[in-house]
C-alpha atoms as a PDB file:
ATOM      1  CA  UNK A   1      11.655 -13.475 -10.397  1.00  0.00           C
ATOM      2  CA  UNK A   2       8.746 -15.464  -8.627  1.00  0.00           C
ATOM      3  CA  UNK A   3      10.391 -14.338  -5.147  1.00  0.00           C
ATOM      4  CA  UNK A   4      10.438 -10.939  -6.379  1.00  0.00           C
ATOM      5  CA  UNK A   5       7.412 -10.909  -7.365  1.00  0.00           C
ATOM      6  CA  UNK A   6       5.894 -12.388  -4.217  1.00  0.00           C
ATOM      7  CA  UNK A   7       7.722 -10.074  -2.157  1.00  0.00           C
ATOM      8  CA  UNK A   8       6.298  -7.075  -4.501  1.00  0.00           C
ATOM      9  CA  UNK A   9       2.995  -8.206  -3.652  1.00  0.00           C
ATOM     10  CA  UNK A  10       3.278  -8.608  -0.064  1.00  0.00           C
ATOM     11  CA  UNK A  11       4.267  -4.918  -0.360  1.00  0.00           C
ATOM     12  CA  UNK A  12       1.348  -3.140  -2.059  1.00  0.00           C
ATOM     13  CA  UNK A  13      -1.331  -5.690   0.384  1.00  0.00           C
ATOM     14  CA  UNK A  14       0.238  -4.571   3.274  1.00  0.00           C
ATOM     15  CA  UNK A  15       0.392  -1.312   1.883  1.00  0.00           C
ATOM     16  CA  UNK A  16      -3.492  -1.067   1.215  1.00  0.00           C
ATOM     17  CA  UNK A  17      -4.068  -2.370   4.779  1.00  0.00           C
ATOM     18  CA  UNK A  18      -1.862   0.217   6.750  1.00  0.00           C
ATOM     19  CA  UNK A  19      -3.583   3.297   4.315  1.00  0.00           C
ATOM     20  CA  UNK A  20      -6.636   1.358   5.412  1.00  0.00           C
ATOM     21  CA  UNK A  21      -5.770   1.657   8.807  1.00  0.00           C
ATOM     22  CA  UNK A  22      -4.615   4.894   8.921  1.00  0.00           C
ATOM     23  CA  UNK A  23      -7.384   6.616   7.328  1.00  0.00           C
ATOM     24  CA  UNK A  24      -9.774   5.134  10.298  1.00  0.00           C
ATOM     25  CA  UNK A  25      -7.439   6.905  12.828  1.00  0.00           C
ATOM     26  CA  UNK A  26      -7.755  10.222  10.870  1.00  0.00           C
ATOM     27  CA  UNK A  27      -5.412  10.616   8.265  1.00  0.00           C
ATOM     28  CA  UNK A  28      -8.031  11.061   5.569  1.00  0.00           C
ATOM     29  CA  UNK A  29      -5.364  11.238   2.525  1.00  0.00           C
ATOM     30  CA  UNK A  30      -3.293   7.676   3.364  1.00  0.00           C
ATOM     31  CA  UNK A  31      -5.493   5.872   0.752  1.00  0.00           C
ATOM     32  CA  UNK A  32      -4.198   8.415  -2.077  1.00  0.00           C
ATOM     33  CA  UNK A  33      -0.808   8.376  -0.707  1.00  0.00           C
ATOM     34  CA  UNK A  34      -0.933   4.537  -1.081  1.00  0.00           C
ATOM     35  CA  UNK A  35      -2.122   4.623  -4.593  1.00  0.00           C
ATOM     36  CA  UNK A  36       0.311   7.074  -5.738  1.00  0.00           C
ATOM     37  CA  UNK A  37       3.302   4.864  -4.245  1.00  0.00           C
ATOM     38  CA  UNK A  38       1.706   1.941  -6.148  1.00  0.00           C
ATOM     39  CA  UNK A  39       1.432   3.489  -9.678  1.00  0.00           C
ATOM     40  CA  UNK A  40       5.301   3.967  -9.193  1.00  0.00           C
ATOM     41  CA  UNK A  41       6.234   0.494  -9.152  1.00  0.00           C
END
């Protein structure tokens, strides 16, 4: 379970950072795209 749960968590930071990312090259709604694939986990 403690892999899992690293590997879980690696997901949703590198998630934030590409929505992050994405939003500065114009795609305004990848922060609320990102937040809605969180709250399904």
């Amino acid at each position: 379970m403690k892999i899992f749960d690293e590997v879980q968590n690696g997901l949703l930071e590198a998630l934030k950072k590409s929505a992050g990312e994405l939003e500065k090259k114009g795609f305004a709604q990848a922060g609320e795209i990102g937040d809605k694939i969180e709250t399904i986990r």
